[in-house]
Protein backbone atom coordinates (compact mmCIF):
# COMPACT_ATOMS: atom_id res chain seq x y z
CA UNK A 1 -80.13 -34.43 -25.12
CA UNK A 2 -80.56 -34.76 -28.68
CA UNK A 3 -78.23 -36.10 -31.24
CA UNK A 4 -77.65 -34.19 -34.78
CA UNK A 5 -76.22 -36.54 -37.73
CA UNK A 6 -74.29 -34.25 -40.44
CA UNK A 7 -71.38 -34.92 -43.05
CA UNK A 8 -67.84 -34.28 -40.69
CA UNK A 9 -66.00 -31.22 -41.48
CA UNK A 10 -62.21 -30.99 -40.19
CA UNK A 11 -62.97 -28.63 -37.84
CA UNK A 12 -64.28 -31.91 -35.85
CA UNK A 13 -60.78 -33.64 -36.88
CA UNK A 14 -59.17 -33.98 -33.20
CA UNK A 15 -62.80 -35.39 -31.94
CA UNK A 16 -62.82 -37.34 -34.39
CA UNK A 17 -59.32 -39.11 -33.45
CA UNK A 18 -60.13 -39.20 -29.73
CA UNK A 19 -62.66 -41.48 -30.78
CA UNK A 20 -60.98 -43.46 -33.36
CA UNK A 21 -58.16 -43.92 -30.71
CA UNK A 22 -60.64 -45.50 -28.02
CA UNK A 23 -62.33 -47.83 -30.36
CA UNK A 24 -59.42 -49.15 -32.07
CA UNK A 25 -55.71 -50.28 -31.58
CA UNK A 26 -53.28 -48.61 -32.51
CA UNK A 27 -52.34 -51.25 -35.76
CA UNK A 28 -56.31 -50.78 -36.55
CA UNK A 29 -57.04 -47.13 -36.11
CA UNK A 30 -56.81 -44.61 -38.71
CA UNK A 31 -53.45 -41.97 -38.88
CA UNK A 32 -55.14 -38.37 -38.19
CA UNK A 33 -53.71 -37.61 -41.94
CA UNK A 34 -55.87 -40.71 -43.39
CA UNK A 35 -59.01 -39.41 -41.41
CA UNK A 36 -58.53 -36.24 -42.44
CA UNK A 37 -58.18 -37.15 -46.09
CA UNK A 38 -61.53 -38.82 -45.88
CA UNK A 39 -63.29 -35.57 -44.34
CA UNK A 40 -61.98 -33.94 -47.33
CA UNK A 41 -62.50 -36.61 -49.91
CA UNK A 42 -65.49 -37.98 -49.13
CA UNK A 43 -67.68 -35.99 -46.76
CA UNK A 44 -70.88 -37.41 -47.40
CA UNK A 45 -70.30 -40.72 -46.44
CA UNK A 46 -68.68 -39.31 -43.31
CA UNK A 47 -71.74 -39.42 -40.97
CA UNK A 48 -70.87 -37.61 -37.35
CA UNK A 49 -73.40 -37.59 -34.07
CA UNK A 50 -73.10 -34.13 -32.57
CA UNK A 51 -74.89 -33.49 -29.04
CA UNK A 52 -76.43 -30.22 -28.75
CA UNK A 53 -73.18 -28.33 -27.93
CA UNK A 54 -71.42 -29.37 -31.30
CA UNK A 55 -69.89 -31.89 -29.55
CA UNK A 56 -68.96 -35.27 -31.81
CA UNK A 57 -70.32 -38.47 -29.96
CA UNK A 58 -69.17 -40.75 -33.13
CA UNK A 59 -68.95 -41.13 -36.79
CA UNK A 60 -69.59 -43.63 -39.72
CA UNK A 61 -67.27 -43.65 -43.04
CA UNK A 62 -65.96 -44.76 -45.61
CA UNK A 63 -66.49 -44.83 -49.40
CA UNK A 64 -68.65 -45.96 -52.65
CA UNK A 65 -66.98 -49.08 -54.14
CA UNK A 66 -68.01 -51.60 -56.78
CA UNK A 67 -66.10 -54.35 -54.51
CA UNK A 68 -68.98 -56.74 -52.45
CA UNK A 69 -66.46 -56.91 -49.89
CA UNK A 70 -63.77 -54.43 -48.61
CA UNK A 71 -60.40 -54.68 -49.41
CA UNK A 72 -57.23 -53.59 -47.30
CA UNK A 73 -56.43 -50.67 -50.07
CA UNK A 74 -59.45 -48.60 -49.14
CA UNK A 75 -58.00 -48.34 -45.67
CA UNK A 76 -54.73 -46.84 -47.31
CA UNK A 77 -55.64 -44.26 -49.54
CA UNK A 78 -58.82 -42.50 -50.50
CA UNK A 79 -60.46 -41.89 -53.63
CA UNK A 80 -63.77 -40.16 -54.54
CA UNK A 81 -67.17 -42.00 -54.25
CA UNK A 82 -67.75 -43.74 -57.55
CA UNK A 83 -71.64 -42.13 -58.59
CA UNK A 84 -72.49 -45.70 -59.83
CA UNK A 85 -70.41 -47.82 -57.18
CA UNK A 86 -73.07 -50.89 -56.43
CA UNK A 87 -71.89 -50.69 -52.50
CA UNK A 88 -71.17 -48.41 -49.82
CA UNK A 89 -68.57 -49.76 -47.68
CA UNK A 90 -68.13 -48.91 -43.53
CA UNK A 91 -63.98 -48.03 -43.09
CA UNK A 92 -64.52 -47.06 -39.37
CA UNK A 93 -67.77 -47.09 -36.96
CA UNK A 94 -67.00 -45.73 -33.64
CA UNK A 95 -68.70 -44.24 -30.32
CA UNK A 96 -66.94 -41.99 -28.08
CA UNK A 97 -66.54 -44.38 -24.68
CA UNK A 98 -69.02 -41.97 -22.49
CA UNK A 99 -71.40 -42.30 -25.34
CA UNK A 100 -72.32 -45.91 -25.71
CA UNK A 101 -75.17 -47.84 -24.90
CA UNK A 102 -77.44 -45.09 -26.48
CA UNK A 103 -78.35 -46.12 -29.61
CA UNK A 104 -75.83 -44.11 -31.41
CA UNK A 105 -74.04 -46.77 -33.32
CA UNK A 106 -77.19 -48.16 -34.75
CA UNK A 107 -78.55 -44.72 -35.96
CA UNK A 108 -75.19 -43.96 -37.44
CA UNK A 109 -75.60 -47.09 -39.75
CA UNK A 110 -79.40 -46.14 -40.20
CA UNK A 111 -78.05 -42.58 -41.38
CA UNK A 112 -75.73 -43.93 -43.62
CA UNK A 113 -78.03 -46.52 -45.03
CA UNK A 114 -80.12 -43.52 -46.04
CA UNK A 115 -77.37 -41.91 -48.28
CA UNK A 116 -76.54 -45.13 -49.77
CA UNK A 117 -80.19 -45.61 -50.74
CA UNK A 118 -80.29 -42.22 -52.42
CA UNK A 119 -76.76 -42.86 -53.92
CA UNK A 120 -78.70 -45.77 -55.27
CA UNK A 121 -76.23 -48.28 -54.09
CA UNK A 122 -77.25 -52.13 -53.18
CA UNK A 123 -75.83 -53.15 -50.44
CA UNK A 124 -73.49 -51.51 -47.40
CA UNK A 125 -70.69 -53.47 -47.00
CA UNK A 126 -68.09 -53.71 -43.73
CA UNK A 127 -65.83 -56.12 -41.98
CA UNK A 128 -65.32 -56.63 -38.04
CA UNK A 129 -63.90 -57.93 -35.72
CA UNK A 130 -65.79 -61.59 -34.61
CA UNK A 131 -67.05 -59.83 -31.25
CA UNK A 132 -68.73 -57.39 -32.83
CA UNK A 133 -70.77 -59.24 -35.17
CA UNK A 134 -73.70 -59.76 -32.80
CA UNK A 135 -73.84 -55.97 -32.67
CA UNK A 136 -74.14 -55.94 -36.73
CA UNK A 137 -76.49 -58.57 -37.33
CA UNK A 138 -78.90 -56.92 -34.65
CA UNK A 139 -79.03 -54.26 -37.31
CA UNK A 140 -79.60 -56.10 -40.59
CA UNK A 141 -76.45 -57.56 -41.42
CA UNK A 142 -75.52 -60.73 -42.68
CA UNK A 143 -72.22 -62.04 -41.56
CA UNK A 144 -70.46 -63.55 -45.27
CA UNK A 145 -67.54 -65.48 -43.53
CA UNK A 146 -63.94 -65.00 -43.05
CA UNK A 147 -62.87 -61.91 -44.54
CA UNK A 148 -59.10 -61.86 -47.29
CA UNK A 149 -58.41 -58.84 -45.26
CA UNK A 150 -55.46 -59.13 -42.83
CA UNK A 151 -55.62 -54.91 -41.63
CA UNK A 152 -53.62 -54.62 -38.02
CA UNK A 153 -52.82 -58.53 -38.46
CA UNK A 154 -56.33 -59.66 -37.22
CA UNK A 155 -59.04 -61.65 -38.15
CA UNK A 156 -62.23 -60.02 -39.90
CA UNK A 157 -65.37 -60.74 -41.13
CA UNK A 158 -67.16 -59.41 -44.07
CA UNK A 159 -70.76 -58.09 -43.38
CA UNK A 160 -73.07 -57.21 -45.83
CA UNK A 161 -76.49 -55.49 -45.50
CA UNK A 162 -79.27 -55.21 -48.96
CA UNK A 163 -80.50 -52.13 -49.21
């Protein structure tokens, strides 16, 4: 099987939730309205893996910002990428559950690391959960503390990978 990564189009909308819905809680997980927003909005920082059928496997997104660290705002509305924002930020990074352990995850990030390099930006910037911090630093991230963000009432870190 091999995996396609292309900008999401809401045609892959209800995938797209299906997966959002497995990797996150329901105070964490984006409203189908929000998601579809950012298809619209900002397509091309909205990475999907499609299998060979057209199926979506996962996604990367979220938006330019001049912010080094996310803040909770970006999660509630969305706004154009900024052509000279300094970083790319990571709103949601998710596998569908039959999907993991492939290698999926990691190429999503690689993907979108490649648009922020030719969007000239400096840095890609996320938060997480503590578990999943491991998981980031395996690919280049540097875990910045204790995130301001209090998103679904939990605890996150800020991540930050140079470009």
């Amino acid at each position: 099987m091999s995996i396609h990564y292309q900008p999401a189009q809401l045609a892959d909308l209800t995938e797209i939730m299906t997966i959002e819905n497995q990797g996150f809680t329901p105070e964490e997980a984006a409203s189908e309205t929000s998601m579809a927003e950012r298809i619209q909005v900002i397509s091309d920082t909205f990475i999907t893996a499609k299998d060979d059928q057209g199926q979506v496997l996962g996604y990367i997104v979220g938006p330019a910002d001049n912010a080094r660290y996310i803040n909770d705002d970006l999660f509630d509305h969305t706004t154009p990428n900024n052509p000279t924002a300094a970083y790319q930020t990571v709103l949601s990074l998710a596998v569908h559950d039959d999907a993991q352990g492939k290698g999926i995850a990691s190429q999503l990030l690689k993907e979108l690391a490649k648009v922020a390099k030719a969007q000239h930006r400096q840095a890609i910037t996320l938060t997480c959960l503590e578990r999943l911090i491991p998981f980031y630093e395996r690919n280049g991230y540097v875990n910045a503390g204790v995130a301001e963000s209090d998103h679904a009432g939990e605890v996150w870190y800020n991540l930050i990978h140079s470009l």
